[in-house]
Protein backbone atom coordinates (compact mmCIF):
# COMPACT_ATOMS: atom_id res chain seq x y z
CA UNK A 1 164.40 12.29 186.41
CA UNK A 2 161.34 9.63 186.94
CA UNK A 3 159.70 12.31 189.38
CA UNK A 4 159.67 14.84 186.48
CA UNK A 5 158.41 12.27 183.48
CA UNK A 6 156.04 11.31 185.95
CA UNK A 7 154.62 14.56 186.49
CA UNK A 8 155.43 14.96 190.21
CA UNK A 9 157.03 18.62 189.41
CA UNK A 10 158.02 20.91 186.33
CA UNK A 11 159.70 23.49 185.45
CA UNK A 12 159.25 27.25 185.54
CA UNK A 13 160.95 31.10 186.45
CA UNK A 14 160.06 32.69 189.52
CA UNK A 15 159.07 35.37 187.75
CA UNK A 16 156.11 33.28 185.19
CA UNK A 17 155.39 31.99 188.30
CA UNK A 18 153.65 35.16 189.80
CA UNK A 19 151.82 35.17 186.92
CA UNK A 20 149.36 32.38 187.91
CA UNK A 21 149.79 33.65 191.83
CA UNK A 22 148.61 36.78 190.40
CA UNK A 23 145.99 35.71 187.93
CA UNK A 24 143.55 35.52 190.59
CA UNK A 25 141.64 32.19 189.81
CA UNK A 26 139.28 31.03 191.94
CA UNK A 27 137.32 27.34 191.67
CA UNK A 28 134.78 27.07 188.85
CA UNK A 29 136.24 29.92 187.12
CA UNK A 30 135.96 29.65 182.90
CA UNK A 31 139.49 30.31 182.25
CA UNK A 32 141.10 30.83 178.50
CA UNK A 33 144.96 30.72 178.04
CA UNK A 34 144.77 32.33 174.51
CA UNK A 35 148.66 31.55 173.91
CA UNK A 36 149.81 28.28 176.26
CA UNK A 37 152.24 26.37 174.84
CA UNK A 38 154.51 24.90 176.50
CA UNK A 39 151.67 24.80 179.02
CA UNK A 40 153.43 26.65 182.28
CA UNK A 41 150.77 29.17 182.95
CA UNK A 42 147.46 26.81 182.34
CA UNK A 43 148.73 23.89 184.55
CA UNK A 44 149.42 26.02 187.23
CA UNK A 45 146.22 27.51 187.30
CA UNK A 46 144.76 24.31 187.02
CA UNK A 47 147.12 23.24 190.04
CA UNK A 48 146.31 26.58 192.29
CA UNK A 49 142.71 26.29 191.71
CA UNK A 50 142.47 22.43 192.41
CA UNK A 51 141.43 21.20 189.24
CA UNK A 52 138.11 22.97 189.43
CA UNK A 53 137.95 25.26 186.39
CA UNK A 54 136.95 25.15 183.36
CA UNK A 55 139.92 25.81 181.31
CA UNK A 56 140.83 25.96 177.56
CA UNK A 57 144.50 26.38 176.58
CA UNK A 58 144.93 27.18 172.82
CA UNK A 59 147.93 28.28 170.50
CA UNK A 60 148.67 29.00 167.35
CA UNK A 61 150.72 25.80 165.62
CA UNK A 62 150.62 22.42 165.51
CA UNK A 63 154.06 21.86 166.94
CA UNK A 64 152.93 24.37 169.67
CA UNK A 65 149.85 22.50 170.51
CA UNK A 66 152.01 19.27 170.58
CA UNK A 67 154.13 20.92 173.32
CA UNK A 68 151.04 22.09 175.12
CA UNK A 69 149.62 18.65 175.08
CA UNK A 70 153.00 16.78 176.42
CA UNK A 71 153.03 18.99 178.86
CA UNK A 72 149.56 18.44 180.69
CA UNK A 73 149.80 14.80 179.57
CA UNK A 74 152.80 14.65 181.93
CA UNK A 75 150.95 16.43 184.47
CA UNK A 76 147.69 14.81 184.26
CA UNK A 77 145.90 17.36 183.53
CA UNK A 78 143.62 15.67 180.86
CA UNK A 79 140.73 18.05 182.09
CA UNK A 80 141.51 20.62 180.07
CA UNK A 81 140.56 21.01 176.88
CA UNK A 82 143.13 22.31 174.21
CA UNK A 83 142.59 24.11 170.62
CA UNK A 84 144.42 25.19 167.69
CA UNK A 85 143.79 29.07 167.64
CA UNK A 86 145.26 31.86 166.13
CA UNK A 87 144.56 34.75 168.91
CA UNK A 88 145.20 37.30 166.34
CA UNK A 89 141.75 36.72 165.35
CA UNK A 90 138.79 36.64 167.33
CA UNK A 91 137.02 33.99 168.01
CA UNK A 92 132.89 34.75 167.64
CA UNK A 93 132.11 31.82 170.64
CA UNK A 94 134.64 32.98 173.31
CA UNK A 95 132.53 36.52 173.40
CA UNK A 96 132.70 37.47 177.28
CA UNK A 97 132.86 34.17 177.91
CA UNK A 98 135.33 33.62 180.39
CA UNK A 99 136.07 34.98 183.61
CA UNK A 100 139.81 34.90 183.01
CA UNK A 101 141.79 35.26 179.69
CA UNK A 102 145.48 34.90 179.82
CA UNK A 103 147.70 36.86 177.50
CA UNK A 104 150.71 35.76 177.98
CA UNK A 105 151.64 37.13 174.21
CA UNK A 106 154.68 37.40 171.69
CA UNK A 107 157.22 39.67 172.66
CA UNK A 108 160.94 40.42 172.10
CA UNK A 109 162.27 38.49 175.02
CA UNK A 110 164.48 41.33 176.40
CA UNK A 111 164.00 39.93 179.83
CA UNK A 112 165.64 36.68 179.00
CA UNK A 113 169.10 38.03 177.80
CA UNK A 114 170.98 36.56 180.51
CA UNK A 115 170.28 33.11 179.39
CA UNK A 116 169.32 33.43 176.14
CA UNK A 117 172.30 36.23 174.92
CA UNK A 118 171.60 35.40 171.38
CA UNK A 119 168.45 37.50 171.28
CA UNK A 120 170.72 40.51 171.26
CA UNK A 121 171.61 39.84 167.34
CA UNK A 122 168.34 39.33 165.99
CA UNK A 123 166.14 41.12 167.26
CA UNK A 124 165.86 44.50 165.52
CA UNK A 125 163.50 47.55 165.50
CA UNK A 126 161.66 46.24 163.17
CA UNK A 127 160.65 43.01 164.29
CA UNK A 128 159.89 44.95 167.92
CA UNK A 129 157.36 47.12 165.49
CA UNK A 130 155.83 43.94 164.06
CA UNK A 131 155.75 42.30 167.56
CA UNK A 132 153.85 45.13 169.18
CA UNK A 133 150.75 44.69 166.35
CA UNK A 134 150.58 40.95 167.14
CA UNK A 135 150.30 42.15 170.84
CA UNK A 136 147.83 44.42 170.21
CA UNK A 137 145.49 41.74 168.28
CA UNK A 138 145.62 39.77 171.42
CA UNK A 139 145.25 41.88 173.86
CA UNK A 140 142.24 43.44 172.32
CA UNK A 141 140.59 39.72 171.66
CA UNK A 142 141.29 38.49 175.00
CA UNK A 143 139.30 41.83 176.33
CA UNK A 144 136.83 41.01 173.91
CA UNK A 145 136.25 37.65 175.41
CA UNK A 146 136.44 38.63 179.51
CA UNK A 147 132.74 38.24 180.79
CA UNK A 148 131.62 41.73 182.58
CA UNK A 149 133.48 41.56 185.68
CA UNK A 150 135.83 38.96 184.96
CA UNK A 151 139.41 39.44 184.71
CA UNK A 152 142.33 39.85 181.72
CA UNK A 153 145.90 39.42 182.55
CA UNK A 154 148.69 40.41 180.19
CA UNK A 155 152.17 38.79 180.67
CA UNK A 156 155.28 39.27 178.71
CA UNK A 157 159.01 38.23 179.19
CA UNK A 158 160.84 41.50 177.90
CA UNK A 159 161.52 44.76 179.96
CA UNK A 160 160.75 46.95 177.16
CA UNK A 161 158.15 49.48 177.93
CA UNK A 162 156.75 50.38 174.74
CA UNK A 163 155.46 46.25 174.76
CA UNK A 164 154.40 46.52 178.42
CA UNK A 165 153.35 49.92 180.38
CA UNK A 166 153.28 51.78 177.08
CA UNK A 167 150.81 48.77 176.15
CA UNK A 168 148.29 48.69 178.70
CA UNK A 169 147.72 52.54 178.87
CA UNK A 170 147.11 52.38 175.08
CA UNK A 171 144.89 49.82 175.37
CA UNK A 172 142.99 51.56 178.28
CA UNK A 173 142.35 54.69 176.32
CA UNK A 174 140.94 52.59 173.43
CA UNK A 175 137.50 51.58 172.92
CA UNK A 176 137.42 48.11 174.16
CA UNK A 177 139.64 48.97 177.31
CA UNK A 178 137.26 52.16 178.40
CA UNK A 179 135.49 49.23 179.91
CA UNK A 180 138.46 47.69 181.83
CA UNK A 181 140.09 49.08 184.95
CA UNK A 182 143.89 48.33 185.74
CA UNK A 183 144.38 46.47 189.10
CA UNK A 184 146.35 47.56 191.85
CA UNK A 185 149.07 44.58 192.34
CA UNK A 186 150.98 45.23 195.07
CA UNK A 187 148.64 43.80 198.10
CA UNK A 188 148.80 40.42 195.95
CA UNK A 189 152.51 40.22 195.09
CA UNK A 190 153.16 41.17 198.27
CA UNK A 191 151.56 37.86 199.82
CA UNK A 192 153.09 36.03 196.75
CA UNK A 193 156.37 37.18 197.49
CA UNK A 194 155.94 36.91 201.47
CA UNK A 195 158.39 39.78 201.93
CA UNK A 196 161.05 37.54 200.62
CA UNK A 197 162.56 40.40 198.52
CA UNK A 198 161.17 43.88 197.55
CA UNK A 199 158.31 44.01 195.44
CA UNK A 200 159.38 44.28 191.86
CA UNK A 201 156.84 46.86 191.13
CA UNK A 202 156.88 49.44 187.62
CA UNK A 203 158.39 52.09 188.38
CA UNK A 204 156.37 53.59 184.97
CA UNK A 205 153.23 51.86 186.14
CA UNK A 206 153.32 51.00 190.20
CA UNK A 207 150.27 48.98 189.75
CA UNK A 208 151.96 46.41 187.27
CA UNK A 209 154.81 44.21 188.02
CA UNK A 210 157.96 44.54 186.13
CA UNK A 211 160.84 42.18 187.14
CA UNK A 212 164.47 42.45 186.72
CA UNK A 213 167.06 40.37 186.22
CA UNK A 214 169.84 42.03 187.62
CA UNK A 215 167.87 43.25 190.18
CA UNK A 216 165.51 40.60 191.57
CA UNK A 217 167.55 37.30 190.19
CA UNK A 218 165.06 36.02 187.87
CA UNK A 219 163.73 36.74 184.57
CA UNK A 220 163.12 40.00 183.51
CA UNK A 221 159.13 39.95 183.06
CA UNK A 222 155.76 41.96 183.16
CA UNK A 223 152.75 41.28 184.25
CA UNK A 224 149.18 43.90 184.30
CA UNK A 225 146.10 42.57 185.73
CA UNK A 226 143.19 44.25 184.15
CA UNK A 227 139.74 43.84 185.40
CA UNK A 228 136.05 44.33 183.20
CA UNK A 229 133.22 46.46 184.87
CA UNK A 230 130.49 44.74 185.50
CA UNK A 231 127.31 45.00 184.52
């Protein structure tokens, strides 16, 4: 459709869409999207907050990056900046930097079996294991780069607990996330949602969001908000 190549509308789940609803950004935030290809997550921020952020949107290929950039080519959002980054490993400048990091990391995809049925044939216990180290590298450098008071969110799009409550409680007993408090979500997706369905709260964690297909017709997906004391 012209209206899409033009850039008058894309594409996205409900569920990723909560995600930026939920991120919290507010104008003239520093915001870092430290894996943003194909670019959902960081254009909507940049959409909800009115263009007024500074935002960086990095990933970890070429071919990524090349998606990333189509994308916020199509939707004019030449203000922000993109990079070819490896979020495995921390980056000395982003320091608490930012007053939001996005994590929207790796994961098994568990959430998107309805449309994507082929994930149930390759994806083993073993790559799971090797999955949850990669989300542990992230999570711990996006932490590492939320400014004292600032905000962290992690996303994924699997309903697999050991990737997301199991997760965020480890990394809130570690060293790094001693310093981070877990946010309450439920006020928020509540006036996201506008009491359009039931809240599609954790039932592991009721302060995370954990949607389910079968249950609340759209992706299966997780999202923890996760905030840095101040000073």
């Amino acid at each position: 459709m012209d209206a899409y190549r033009d850039g008058f509308f894309t594409i996205q789940s409900q569920s990723a869409m909560l995600a930026g609803h939920l991120a919290g950004a507010k104008k003239g935030d520093r915001v870092l999207d430290l894996c943003a290809a194909p670019g959902g997550k960081a254009s909507h921020i940049a959409e909800l907050t009115g263009r007024d952020c500074e935002l960086l949107a990095c990933d970890v290929s070429s071919e990524r990056l090349t998606l990333l950039d189509q994308t916020l080519k199509r939707l004019g959002h030449s203000f922000i900046e993109t990079r070819l980054h490896d979020a495995t490993v921390f980056e000395s400048q982003f320091e608490k930097a930012f007053d939001l990091v996005l994590c929207d990391v790796p994961c098994s995809g568990l959430g998107l079996l309805q449309k994507r049925p082929e994930i149930r044939s390759r994806m083993t216990r073993a790559a799971i294991n090797r999955i949850i180290v990669t989300q542990n590298a992230i999570l711990e450098n996006g932490a590492r780069a939320v400014a004292p008071g600032g905000t962290l969110l992690y996303t994924t799009c699997t309903i697999n607990p050991e990737e997301n409550e199991t997760r965020v409680n480890l990394f809130l007993d570690s060293d790094i996330g001693r310093d981070f408090v877990l946010d309450d979500l439920r006020d928020d997706l509540a006036v996201a949602l506008k009491d359009d369905i039931p809240l599609p709260l954790s039932t592991r964690l009721p302060q995370t969001v954990q949607v389910m297909s079968y249950r609340d017709g759209s992706d299966g997906f997780y999202i923890a908000r996760l905030r840095r004391r101040g000073l």
